[in-house]
Protein backbone atom coordinates (compact mmCIF):
# COMPACT_ATOMS: atom_id res chain seq x y z
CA UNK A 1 0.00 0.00 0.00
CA UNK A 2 1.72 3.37 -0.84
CA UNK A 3 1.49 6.70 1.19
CA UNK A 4 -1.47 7.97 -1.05
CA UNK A 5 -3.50 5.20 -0.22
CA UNK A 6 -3.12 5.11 3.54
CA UNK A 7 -3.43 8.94 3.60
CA UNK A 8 -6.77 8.36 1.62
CA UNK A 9 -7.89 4.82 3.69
CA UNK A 10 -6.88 7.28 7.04
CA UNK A 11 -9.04 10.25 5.35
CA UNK A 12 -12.03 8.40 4.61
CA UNK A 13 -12.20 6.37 8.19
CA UNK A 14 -11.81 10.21 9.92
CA UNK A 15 -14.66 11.28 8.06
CA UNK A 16 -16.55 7.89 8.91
CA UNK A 17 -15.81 8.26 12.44
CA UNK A 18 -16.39 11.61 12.67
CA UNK A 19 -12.99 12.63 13.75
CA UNK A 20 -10.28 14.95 12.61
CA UNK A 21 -8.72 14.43 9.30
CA UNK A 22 -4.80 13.65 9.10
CA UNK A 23 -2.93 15.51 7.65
CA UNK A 24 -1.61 14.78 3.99
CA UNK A 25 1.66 13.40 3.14
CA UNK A 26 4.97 16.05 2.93
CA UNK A 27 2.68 18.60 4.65
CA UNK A 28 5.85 18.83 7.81
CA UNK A 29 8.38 17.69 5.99
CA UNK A 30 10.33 21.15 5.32
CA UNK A 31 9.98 22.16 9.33
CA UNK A 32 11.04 19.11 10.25
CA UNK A 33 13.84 19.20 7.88
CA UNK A 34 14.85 22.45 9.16
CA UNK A 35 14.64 21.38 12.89
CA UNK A 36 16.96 18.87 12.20
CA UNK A 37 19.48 20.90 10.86
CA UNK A 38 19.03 23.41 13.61
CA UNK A 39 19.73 20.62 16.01
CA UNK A 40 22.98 19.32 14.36
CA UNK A 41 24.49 22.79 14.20
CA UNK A 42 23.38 23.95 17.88
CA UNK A 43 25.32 20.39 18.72
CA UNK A 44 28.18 21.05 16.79
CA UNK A 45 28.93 24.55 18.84
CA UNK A 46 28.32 22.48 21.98
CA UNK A 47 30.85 20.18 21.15
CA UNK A 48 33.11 23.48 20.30
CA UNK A 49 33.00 23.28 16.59
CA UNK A 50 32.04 26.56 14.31
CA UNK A 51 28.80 27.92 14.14
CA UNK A 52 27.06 27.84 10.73
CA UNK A 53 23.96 29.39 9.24
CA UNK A 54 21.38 30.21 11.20
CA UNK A 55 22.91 29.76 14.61
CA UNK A 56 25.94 32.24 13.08
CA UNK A 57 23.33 34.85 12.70
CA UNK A 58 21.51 34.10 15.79
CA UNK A 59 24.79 34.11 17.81
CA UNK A 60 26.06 37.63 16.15
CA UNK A 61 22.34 39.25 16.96
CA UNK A 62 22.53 37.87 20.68
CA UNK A 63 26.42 40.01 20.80
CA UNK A 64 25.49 42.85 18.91
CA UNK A 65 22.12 43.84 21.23
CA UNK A 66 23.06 43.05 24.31
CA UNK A 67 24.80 45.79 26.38
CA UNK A 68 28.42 45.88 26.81
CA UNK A 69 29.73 46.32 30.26
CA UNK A 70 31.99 50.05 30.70
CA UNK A 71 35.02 50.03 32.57
């Protein structure tokens, strides 16, 4: 049975039941995709490596707003 066909089996036994719909196939795939790579690159500056990306720009935000102590 493919993907289409459970999505369509799950579908029509929702709307026999009376109960929410699921959601179609790929619909979370980019966010989760994204999470992912969110996760790999906050490890990787954990573990003391170079910050990439998104977590570069997040990073150089966080130093740039915050205020800097006067001596």
């Amino acid at each position: 049975m493919s993907i289409t066909q459970q999505y369509l089996l799950d579908a029509y036994r929702a709307q026999q039941l009376g109960t929410a719909t699921p959601p179609a196939p790929g619909t979370h795939d980019r966010q989760v995709v994204r999470e992912w790579h969110d996760r790999r690159r906050f490890r990787a500056v954990l573990a003391g490596r170079p910050a990439r990306g998104r977590v570069r720009r997040a990073l150089r935000r966080w130093r740039t707003t915050r205020p800097h102590a006067t001596g």
